[in-house]
Structures are given as C-alpha cells and as structure tokens.
N, C-alpha and C. Protein backbone atom coordinates (compact mmCIF):
# COMPACT_ATOMS: atom_id res chain seq x y z
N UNK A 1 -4.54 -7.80 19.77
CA UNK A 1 -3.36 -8.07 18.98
C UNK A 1 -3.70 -7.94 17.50
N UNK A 2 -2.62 -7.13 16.41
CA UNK A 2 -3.03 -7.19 15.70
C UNK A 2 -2.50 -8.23 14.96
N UNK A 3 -2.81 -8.72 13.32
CA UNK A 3 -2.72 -9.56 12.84
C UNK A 3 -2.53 -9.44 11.33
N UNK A 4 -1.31 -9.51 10.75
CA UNK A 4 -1.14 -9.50 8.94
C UNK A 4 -1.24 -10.43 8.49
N UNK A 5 -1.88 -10.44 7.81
CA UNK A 5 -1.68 -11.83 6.50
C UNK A 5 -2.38 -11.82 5.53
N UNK A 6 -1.61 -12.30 4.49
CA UNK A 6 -1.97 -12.29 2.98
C UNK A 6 -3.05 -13.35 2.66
N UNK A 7 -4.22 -12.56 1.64
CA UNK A 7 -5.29 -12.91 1.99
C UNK A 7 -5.65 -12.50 -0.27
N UNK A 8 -6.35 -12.72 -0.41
CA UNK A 8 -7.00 -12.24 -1.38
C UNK A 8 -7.45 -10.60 -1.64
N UNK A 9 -7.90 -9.91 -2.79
CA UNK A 9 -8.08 -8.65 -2.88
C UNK A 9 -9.25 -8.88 -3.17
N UNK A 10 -9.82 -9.95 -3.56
CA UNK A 10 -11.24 -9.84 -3.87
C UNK A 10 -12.57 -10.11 -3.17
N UNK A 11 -11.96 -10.67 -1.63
CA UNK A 11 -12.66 -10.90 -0.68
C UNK A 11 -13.56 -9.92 -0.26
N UNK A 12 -14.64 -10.35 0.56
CA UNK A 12 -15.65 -9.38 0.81
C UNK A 12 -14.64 -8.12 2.05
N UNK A 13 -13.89 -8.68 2.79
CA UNK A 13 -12.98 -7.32 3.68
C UNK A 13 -12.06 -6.88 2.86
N UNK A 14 -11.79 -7.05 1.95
CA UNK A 14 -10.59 -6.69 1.04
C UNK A 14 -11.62 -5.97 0.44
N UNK A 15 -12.22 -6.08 -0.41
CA UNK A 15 -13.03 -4.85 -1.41
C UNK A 15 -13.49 -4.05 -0.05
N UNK A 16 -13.48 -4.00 1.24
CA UNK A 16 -14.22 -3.20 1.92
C UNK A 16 -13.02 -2.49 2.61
N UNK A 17 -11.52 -2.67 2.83
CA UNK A 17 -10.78 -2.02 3.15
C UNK A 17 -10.43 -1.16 1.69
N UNK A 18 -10.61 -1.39 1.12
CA UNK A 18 -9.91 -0.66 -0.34
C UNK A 18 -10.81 0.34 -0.30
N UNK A 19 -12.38 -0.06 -0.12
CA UNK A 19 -13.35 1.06 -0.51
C UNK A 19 -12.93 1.93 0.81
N UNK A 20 -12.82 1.83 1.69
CA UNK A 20 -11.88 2.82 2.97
C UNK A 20 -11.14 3.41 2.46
N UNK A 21 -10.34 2.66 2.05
CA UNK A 21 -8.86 3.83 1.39
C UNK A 21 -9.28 4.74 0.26
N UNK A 22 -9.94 4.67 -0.54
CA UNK A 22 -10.74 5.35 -1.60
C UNK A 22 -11.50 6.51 -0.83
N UNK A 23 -12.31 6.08 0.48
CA UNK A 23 -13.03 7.24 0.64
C UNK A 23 -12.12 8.49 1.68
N UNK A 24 -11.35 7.67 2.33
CA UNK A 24 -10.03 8.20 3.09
C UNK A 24 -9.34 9.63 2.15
N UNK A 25 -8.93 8.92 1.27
CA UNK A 25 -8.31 9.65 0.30
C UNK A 25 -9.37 10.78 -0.38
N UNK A 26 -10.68 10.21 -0.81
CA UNK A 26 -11.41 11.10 -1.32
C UNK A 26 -11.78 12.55 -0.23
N UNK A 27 -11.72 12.31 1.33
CA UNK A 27 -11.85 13.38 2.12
C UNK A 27 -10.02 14.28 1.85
N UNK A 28 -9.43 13.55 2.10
CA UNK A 28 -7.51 14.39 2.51
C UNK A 28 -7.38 15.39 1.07
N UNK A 29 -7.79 14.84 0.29
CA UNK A 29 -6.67 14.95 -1.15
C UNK A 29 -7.92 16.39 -1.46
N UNK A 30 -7.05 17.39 -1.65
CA UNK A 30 -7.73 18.82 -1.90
C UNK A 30 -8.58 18.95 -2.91
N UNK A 31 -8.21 17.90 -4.01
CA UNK A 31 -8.81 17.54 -5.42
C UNK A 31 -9.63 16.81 -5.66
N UNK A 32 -9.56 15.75 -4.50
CA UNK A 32 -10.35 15.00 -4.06
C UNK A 32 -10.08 13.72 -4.94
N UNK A 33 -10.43 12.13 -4.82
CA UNK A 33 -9.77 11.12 -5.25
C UNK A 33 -11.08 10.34 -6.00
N UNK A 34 -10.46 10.05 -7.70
CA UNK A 34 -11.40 9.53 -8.52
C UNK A 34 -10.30 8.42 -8.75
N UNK A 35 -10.80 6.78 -8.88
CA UNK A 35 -9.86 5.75 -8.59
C UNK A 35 -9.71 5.73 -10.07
N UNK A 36 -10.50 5.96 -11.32
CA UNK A 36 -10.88 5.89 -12.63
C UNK A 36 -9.70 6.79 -12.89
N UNK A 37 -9.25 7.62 -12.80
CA UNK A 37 -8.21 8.66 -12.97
C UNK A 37 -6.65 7.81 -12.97
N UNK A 38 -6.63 7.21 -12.13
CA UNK A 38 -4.96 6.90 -12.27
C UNK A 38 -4.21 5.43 -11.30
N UNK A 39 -3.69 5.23 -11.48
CA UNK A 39 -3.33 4.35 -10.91
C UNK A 39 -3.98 2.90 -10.49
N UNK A 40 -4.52 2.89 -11.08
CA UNK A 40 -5.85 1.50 -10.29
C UNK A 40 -5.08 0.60 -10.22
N UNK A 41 -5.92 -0.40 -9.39
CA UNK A 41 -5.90 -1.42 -8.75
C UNK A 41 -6.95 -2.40 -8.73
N UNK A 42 -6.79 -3.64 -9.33
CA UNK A 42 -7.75 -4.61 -9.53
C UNK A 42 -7.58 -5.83 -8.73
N UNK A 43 -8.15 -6.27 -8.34
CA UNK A 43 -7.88 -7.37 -7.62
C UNK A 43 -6.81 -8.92 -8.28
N UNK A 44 -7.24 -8.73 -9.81
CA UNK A 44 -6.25 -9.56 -10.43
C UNK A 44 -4.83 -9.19 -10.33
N UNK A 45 -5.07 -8.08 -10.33
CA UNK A 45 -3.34 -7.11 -10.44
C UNK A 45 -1.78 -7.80 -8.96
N UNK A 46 -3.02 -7.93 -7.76
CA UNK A 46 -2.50 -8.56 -6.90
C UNK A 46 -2.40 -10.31 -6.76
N UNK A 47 -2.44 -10.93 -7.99
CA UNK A 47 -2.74 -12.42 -7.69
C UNK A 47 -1.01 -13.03 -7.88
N UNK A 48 -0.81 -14.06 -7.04
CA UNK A 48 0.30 -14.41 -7.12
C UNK A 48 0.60 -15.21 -8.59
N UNK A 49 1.91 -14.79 -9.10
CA UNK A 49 3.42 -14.34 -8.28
C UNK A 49 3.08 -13.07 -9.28
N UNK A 50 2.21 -12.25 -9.83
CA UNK A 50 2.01 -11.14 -10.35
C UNK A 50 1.70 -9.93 -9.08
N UNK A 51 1.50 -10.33 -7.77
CA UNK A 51 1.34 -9.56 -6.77
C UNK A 51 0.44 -10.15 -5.78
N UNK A 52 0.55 -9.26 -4.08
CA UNK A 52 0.23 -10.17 -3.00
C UNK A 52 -0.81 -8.92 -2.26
N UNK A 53 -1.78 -9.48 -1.50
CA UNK A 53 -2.25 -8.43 -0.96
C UNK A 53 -2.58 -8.62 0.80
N UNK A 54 -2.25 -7.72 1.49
CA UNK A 54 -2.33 -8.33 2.83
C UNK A 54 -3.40 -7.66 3.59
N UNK A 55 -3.92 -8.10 4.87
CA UNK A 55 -5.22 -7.26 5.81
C UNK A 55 -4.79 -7.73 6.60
N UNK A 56 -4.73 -6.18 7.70
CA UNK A 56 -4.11 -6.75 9.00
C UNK A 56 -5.81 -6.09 9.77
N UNK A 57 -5.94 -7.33 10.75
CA UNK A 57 -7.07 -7.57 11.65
C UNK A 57 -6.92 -7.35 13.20
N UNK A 58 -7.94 -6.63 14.04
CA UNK A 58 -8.10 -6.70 14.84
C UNK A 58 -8.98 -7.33 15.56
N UNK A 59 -8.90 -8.35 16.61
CA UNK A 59 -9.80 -9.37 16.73
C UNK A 59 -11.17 -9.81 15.96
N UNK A 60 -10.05 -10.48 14.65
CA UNK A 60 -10.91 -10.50 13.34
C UNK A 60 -11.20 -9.57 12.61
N UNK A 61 -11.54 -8.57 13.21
CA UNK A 61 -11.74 -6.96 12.27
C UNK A 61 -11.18 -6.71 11.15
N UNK A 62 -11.03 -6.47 10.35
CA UNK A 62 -9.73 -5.42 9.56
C UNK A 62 -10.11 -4.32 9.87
N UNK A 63 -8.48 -4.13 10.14
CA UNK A 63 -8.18 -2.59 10.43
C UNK A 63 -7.14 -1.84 9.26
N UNK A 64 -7.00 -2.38 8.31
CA UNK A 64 -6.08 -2.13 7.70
C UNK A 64 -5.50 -3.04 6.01
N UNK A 65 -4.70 -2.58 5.07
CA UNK A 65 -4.39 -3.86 4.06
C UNK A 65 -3.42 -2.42 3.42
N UNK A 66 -2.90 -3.67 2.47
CA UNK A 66 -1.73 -3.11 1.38
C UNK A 66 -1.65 -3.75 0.40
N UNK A 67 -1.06 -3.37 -0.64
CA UNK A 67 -0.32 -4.02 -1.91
C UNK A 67 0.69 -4.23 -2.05
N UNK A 68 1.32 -5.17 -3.08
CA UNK A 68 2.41 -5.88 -3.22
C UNK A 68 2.09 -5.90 -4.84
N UNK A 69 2.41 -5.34 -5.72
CA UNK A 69 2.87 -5.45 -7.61
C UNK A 69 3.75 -5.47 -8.02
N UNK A 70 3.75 -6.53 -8.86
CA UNK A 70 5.02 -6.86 -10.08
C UNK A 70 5.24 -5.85 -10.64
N UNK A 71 6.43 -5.04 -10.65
CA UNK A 71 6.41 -4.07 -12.12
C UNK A 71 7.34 -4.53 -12.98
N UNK A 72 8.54 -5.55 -12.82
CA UNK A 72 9.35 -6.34 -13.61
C UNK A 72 9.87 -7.13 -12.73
N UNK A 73 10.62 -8.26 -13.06
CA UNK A 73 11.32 -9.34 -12.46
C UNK A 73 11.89 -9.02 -10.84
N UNK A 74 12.52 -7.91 -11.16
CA UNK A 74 13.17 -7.62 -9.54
C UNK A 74 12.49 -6.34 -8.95
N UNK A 75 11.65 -5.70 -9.61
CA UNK A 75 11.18 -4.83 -8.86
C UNK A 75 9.40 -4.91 -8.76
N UNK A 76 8.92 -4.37 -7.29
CA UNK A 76 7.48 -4.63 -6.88
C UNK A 76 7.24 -3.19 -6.64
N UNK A 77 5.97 -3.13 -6.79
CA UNK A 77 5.35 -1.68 -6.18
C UNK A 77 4.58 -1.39 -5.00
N UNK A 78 4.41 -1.22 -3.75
CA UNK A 78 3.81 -1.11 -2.57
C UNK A 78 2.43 -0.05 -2.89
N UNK A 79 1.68 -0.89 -2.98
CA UNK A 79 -0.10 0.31 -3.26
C UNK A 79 -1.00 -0.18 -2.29
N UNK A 80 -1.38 1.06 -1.73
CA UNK A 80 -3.02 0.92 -1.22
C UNK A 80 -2.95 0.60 0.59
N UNK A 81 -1.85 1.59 0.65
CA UNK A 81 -1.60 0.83 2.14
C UNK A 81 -2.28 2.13 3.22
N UNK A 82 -3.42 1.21 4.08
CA UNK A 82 -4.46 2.05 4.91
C UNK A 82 -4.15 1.29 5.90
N UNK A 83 -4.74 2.44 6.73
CA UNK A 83 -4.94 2.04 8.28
C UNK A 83 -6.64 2.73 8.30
N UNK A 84 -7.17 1.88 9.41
CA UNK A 84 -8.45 2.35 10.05
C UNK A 84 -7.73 3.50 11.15
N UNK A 85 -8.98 4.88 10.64
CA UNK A 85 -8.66 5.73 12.17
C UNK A 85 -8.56 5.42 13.08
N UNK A 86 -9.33 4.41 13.98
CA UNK A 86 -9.27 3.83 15.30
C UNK A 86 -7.78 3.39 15.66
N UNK A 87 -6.59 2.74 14.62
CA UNK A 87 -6.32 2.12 15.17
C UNK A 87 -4.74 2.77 14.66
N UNK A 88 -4.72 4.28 14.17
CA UNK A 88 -3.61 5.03 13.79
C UNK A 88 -2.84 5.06 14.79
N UNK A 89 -1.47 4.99 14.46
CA UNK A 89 -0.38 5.26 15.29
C UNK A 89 -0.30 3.81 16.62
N UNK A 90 -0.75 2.94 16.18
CA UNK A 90 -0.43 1.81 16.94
C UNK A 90 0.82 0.97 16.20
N UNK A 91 1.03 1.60 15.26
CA UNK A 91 1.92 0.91 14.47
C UNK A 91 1.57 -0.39 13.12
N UNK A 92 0.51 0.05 13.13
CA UNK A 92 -0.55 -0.75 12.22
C UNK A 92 0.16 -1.04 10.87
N UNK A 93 0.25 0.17 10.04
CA UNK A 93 1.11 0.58 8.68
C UNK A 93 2.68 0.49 8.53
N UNK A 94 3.01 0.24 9.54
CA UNK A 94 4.37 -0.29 9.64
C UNK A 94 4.20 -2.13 9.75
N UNK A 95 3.50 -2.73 10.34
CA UNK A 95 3.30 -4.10 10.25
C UNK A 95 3.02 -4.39 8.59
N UNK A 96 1.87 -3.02 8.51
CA UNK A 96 1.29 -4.23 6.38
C UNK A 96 2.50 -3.74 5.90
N UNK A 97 3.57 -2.67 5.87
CA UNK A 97 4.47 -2.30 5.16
C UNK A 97 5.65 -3.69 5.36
N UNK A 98 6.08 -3.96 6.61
CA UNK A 98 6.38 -5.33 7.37
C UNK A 98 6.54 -6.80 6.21
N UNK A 99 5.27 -6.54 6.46
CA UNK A 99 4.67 -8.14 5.61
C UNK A 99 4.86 -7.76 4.12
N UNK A 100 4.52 -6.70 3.55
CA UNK A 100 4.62 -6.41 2.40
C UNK A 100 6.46 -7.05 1.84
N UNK A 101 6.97 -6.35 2.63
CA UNK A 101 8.62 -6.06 2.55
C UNK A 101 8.97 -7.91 2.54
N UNK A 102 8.25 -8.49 3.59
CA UNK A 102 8.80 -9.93 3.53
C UNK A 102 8.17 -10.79 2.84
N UNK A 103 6.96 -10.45 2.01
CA UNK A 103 6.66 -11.27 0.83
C UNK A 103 7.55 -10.81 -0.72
N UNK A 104 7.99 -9.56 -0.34
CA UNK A 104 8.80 -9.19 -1.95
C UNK A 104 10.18 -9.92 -1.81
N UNK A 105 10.73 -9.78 -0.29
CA UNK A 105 12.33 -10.84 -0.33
C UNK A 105 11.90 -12.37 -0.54
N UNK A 106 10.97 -12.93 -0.06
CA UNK A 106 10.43 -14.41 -0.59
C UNK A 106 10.61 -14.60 -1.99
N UNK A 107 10.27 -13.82 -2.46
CA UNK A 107 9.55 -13.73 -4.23
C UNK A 107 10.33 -13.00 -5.00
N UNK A 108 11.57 -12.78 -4.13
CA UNK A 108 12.74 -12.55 -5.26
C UNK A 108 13.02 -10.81 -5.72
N UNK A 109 12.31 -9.99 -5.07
CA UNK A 109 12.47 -8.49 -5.24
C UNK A 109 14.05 -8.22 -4.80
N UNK A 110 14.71 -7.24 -5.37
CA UNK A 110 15.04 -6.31 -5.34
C UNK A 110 14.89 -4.78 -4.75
N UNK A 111 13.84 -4.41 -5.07
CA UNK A 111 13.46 -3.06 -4.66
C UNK A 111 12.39 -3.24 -4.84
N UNK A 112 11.85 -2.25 -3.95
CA UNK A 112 10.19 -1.62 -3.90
C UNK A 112 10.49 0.01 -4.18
N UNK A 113 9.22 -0.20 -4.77
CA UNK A 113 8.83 1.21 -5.59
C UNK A 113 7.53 2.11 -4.81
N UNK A 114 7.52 2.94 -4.25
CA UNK A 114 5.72 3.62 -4.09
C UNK A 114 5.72 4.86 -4.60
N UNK A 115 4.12 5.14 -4.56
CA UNK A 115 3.84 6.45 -4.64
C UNK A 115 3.23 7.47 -3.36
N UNK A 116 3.07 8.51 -3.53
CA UNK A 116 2.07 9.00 -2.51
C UNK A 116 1.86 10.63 -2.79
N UNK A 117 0.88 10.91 -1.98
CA UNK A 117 0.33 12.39 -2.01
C UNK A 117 0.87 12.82 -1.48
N UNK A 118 1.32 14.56 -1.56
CA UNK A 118 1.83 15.80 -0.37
C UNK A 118 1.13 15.36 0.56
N UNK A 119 -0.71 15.54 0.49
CA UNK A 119 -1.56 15.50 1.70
C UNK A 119 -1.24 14.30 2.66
N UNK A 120 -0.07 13.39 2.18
CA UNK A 120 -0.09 12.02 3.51
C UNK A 120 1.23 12.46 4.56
N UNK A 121 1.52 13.24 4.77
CA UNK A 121 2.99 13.75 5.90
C UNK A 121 3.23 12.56 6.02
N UNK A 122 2.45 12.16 7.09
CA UNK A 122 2.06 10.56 7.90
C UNK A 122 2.77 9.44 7.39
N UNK A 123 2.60 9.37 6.01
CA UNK A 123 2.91 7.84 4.84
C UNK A 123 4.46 8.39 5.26
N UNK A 124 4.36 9.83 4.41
CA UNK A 124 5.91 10.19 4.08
C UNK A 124 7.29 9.90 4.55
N UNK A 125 6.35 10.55 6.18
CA UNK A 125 7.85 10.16 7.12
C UNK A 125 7.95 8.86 7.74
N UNK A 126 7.04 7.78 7.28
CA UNK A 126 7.17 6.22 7.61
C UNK A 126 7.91 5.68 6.99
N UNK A 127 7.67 6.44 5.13
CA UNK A 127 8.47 5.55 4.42
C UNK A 127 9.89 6.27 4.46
N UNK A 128 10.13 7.16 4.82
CA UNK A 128 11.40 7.74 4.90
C UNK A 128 12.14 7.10 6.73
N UNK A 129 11.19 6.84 7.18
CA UNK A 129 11.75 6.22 8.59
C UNK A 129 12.25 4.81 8.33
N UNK A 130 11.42 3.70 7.57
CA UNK A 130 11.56 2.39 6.88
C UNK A 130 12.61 2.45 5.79
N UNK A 131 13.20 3.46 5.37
CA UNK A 131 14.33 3.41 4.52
C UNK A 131 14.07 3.28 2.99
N UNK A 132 12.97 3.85 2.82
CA UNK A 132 12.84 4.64 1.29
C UNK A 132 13.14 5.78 0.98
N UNK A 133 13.89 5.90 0.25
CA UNK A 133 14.61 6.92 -0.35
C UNK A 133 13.64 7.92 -1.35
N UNK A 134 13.80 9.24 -1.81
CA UNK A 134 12.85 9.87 -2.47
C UNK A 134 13.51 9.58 -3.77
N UNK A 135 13.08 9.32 -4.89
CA UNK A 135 13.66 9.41 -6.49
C UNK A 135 12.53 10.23 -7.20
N UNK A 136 12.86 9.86 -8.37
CA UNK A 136 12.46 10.43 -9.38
C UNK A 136 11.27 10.07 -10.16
N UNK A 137 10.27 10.04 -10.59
CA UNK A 137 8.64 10.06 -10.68
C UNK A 137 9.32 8.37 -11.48
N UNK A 138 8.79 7.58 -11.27
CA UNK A 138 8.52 6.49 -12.17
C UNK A 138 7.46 5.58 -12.54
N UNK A 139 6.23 6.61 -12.37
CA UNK A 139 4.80 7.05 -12.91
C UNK A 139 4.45 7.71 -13.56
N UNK A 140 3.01 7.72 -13.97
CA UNK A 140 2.58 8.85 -14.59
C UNK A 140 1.21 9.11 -13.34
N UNK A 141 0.98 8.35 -12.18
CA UNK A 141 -0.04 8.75 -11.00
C UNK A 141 -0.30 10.25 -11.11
N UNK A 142 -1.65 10.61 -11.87
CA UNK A 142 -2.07 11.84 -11.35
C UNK A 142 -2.22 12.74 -10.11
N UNK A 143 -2.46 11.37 -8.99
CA UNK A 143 -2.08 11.91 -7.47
C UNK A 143 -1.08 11.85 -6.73
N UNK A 144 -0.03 11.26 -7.08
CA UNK A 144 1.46 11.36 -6.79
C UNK A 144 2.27 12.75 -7.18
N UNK A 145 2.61 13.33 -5.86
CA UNK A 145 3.96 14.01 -5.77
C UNK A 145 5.11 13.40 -5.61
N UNK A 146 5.16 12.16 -4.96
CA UNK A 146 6.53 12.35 -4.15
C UNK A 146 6.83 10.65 -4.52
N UNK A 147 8.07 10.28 -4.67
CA UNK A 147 7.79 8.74 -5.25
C UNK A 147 9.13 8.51 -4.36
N UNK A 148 9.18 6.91 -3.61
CA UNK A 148 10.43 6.34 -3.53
C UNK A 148 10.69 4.66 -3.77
N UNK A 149 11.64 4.63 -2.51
CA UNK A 149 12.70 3.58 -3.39
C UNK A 149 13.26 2.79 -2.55
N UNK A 150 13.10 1.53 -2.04
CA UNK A 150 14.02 0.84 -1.26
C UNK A 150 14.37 -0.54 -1.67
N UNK A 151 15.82 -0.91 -1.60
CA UNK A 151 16.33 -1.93 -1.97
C UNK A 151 16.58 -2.28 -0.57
N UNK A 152 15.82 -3.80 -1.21
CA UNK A 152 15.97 -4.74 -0.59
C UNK A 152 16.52 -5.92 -0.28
C-alpha cells in the first residue's frame, strides 16, 4: 500500500527523492538537467504556510514526493513531482498530485500553477487528465515548455 504524507524537504528521504528527480530528469531532458540553471528548489522554499512537501512510501520506502509553493496569497505552484520507476503507472503521481491538491484547498489556494518539459508526455497527459488547463508561460523556467492551470 502506498502512502502520502507531508513530511519535510530536508529530511534525509526527501533530499534523496529530489536527488532522483534531478538525475531522472538529467537522463530524459535532451539538454540534459542543471538544477543551478532555473527554477530551484530549496528546502526552505517548501516550509509551512510558505509551502508543503509530500513523500509517498512504499512499505516505508519512498517511492515518490512533490511540491506545494506559495507564489501569492491564492495561488501555489506544484514542483518536483517524481515517481520511482518501479512503481510507474500504479497511480503513484496521481496520489502526491492528490495530497498536493488537498493541502492547497486547506491553506486557502485558489489555483495551482506548474511547469513541465515536452520530454514528460507522461506528466502532460496526467495533468491534463486532473484538470489543468494549458496557459500561458508564467515563468521564466529554462526547462519548461508547456505551463498550466487549475482552479481550485
């Protein structure tokens, strides 16, 4: 069974799912992924009520985590959301997206904001299945093509 919950970013499985998603990304992305380049993510960045960070576990494991950021009063930004290969297509990234979604209605969101790469199909048609809409860049993410949008 798996398991979400919001946990710290600075924990020893939290810096070790992030360094996953970093190297994940550093294989997909044609350009290949330097975290120094754009968009970062610090572990303070996620501290409450400035932002939440979740790891979803498999008997204890992590298999997975996401972000939750303030970008103003009613709107949050969804970053950093991995799955472990092992455990793709179990529905893993739909649970941290899940939890993500029900810590931003707790805490008063409005809308969520993300980014993502061409190279993620995968992300794309989740977040377009979950009811994010595509808009208009509201970044400057060097590795972002494609940005959306769901009110919540």
């Amino acid at each position: 069974m798996i398991l979400v919950a919001e946990e710290l970013a600075s924990t020893t499985d939290a810096r070790w799912c992030l360094d996953q998603y970093a190297a994940n990304l550093e294989r997909l992305f044609p350009e290949g992924f330097d975290q120094s380049r754009g968009n970062k993510l610090e572990p303070s960045d996620v501290l409450p009520p400035h932002g939440y960070f979740v790891i979803a576990r498999l008997e204890g494991r992590p298999v997975g985590c996401g972000a939750l950021k303030r970008l103003d009063r009613r709107t949050g930004e969804i970053k950093r959301v991995w799955t472990a290969e092992a455990v793709r297509g179990q529905g893993v990234a739909t649970r941290i997206m899940a939890a993500l979604e029900e810590i931003a209605q707790t805490q008063g969101f409005e809308r969520l904001r993300l980014d993502t790469n061409r190279a993620l199909a995968a992300a794309q048609a989740m977040y377009r299945k979950l009811g994010y809409r595509e808009i208009p860049a509201y970044n400057d993410n060097p590795y972002a093509h494609h940005w959306y949008e769901k009110r919540i």
